[in-house]
Protein backbone atom coordinates (compact mmCIF):
# COMPACT_ATOMS: atom_id res chain seq x y z
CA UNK A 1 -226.05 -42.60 -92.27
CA UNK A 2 -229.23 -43.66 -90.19
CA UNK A 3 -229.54 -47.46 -89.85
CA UNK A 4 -226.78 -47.90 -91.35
CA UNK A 5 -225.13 -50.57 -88.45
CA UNK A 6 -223.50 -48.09 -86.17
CA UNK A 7 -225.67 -49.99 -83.27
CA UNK A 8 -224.24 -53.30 -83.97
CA UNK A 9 -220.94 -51.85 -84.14
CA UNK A 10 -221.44 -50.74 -80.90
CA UNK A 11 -222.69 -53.72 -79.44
CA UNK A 12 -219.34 -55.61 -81.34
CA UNK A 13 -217.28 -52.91 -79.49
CA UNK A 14 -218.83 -52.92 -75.84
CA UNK A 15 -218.41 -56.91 -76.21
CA UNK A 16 -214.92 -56.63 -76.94
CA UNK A 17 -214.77 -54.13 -73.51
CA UNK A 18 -214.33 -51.20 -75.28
CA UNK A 19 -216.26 -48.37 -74.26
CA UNK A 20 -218.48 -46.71 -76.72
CA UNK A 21 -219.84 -42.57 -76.64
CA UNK A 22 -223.28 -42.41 -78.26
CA UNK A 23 -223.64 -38.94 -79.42
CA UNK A 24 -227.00 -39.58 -80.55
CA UNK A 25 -227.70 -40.15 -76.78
CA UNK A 26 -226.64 -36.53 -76.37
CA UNK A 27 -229.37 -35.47 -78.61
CA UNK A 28 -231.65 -37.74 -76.95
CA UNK A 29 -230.91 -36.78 -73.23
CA UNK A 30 -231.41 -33.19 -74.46
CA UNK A 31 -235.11 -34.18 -76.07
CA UNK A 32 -235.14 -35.82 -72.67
CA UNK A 33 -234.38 -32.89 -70.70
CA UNK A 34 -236.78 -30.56 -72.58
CA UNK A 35 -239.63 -32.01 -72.13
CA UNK A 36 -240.05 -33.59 -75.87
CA UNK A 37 -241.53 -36.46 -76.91
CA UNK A 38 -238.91 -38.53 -78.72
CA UNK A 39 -239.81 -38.93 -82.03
CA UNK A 40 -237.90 -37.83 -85.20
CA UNK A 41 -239.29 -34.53 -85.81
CA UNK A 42 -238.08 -33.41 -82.12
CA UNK A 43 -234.78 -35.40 -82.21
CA UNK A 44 -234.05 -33.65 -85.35
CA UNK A 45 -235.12 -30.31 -84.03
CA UNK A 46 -233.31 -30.48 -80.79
CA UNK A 47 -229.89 -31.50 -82.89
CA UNK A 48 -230.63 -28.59 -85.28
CA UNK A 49 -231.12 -26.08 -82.33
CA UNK A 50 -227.67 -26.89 -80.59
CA UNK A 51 -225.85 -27.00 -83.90
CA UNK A 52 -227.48 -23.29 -84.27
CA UNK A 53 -226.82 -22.57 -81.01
CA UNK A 54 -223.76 -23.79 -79.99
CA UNK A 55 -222.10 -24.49 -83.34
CA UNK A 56 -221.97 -27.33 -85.59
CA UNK A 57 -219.90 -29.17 -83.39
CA UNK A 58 -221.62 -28.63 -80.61
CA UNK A 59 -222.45 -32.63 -79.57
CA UNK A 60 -219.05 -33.26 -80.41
CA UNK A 61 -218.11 -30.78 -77.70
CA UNK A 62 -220.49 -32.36 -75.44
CA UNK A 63 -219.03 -35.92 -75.77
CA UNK A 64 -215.45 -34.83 -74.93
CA UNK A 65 -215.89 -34.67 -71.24
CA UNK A 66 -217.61 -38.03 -71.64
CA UNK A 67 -214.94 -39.44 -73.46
CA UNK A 68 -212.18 -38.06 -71.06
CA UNK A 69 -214.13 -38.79 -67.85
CA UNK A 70 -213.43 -42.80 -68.77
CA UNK A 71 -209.86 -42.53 -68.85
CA UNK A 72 -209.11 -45.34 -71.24
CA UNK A 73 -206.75 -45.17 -73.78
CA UNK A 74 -209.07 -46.14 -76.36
CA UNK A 75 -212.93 -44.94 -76.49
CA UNK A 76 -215.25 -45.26 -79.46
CA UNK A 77 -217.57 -42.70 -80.74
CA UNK A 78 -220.96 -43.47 -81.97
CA UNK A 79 -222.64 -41.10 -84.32
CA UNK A 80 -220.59 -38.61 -85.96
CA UNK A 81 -222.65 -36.43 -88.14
CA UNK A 82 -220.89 -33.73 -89.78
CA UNK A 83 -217.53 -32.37 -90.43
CA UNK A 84 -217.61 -30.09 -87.98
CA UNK A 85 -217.33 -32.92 -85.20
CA UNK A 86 -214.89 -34.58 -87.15
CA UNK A 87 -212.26 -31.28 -87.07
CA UNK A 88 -213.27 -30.76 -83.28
CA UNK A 89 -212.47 -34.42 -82.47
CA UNK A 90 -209.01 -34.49 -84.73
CA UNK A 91 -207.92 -31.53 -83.07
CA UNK A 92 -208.93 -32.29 -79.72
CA UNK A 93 -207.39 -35.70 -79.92
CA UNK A 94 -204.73 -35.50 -83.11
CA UNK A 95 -203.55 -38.51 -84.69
CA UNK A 96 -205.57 -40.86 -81.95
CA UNK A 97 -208.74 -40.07 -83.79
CA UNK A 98 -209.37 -42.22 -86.59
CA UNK A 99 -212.80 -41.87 -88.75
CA UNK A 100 -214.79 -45.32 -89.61
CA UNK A 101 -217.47 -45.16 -92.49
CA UNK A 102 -220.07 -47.50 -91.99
CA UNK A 103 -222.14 -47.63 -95.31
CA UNK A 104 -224.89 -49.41 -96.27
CA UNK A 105 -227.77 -48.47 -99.00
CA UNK A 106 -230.96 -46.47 -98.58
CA UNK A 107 -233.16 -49.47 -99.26
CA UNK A 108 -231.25 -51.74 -96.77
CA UNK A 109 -231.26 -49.16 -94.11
CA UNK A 110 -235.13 -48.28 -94.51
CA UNK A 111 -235.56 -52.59 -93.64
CA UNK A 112 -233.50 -52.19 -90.95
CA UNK A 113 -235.22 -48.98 -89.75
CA UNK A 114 -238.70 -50.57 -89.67
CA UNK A 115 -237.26 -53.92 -87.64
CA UNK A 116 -235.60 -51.54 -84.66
CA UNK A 117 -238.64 -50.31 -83.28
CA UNK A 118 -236.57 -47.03 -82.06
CA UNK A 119 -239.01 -44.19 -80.88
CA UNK A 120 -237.23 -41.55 -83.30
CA UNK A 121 -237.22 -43.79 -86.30
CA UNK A 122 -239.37 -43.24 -89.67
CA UNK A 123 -241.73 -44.68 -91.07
CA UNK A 124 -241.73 -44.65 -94.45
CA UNK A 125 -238.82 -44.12 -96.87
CA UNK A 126 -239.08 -40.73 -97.58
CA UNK A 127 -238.96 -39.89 -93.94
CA UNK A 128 -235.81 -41.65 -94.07
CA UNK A 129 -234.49 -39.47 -97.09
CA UNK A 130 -235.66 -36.45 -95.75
CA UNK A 131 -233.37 -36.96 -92.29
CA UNK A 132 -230.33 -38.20 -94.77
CA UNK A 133 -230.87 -34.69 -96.25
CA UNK A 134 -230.99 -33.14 -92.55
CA UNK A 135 -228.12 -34.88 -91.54
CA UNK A 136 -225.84 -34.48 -95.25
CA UNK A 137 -227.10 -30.72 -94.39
CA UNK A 138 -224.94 -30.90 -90.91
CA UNK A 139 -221.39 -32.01 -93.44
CA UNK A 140 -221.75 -35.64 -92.94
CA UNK A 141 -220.96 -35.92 -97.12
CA UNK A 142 -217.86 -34.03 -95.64
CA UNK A 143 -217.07 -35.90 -92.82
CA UNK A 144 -218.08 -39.65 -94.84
CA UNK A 145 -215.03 -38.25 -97.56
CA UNK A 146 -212.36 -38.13 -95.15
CA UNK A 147 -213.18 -41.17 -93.17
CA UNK A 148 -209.96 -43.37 -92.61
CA UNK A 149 -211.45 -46.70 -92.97
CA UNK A 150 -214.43 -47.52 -94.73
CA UNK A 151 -217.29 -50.37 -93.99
CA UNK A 152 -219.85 -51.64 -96.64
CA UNK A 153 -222.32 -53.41 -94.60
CA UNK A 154 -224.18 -55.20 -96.83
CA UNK A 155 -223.95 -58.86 -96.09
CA UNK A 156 -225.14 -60.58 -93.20
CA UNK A 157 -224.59 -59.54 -89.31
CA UNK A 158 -221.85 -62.19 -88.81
CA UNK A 159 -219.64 -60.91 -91.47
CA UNK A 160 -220.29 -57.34 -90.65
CA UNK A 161 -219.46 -58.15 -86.84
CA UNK A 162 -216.49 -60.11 -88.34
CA UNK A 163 -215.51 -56.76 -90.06
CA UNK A 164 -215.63 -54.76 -86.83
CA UNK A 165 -213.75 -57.02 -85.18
CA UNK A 166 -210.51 -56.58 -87.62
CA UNK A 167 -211.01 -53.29 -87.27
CA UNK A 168 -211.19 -53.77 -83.48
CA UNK A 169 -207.87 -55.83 -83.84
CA UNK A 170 -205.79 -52.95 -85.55
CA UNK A 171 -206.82 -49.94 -83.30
């Protein structure tokens, strides 16, 4: 879900010289691309539109060549959102594809939402619900039930990083 650490884990990752695909970049580079101002109303519009499009797995599609072009043996994705991308991915890549859950609750990510200062991030709470609801509308409930390994983020950055790391550890 939005704000719910995926950044962080990203920034454990990267430190630990593993490369990390951010397919909300993809989304973002499109906004880019069109001529949109990048704010959540256009980021969500522009990721609805290619999921019409192009199919519901259409970033994941995107992110492949990205993930290939790096030629390492292991690459992290940032941002699945939907089932779709999570059946594309597993049988693009088979068994080498594992599923992390990062979860954290609506409260806790709407605090962490108003500290980022990211252009397409809300405002107020219910802007936050309403792009859960967006994004749960893309199969993300569907994609969060058959994640491999799950990750309540609840407690402080250190133990969360800690978390990532042991994850890190066994990949």
């Amino acid at each position: 879900m939005p704000a719910s650490g995926k950044s962080v884990a990203s920034e454990v990752i990267v430190d630990s010289n593993v490369d990390v695909v951010n397919m909300g970049n993809v989304i973002r580079e499109e906004v880019k691309k069109r001529g949109l101002e990048p704010n959540d109303s256009n980021t969500g519009g522009v990721a609805n539109d290619l999921r019409a499009k192009e199919g519901m797995d259409a970033v994941a599609k995107r992110c492949v060549p990205m993930i290939e072009a790096l030629g390492k043996e292991l690459v992290v994705v940032d941002g699945v959102r939907g089932i779709a991308e999570v059946v594309f991915f597993k049988e693009h890549f088979g068994e080498d594809f594992t599923l992390v859950f990062i979860d954290a609750p609506l409260e806790l990510r709407f605090e962490r939402v108003t500290s980022r200062g990211r252009s397409d991030d809300m405002t107020d709470i219910e802007a936050l619900k309403q792009r859960d609801e967006r994004e749960l509308g893309w199969g993300l409930a569907e994609a969060i039930k058959v994640a491999n390994v799950t990750v309540d983020n609840i407690g402080t950055i250190e133990e969360f990083k800690e978390k990532i790391n042991t994850i890190l550890e066994q990949a």
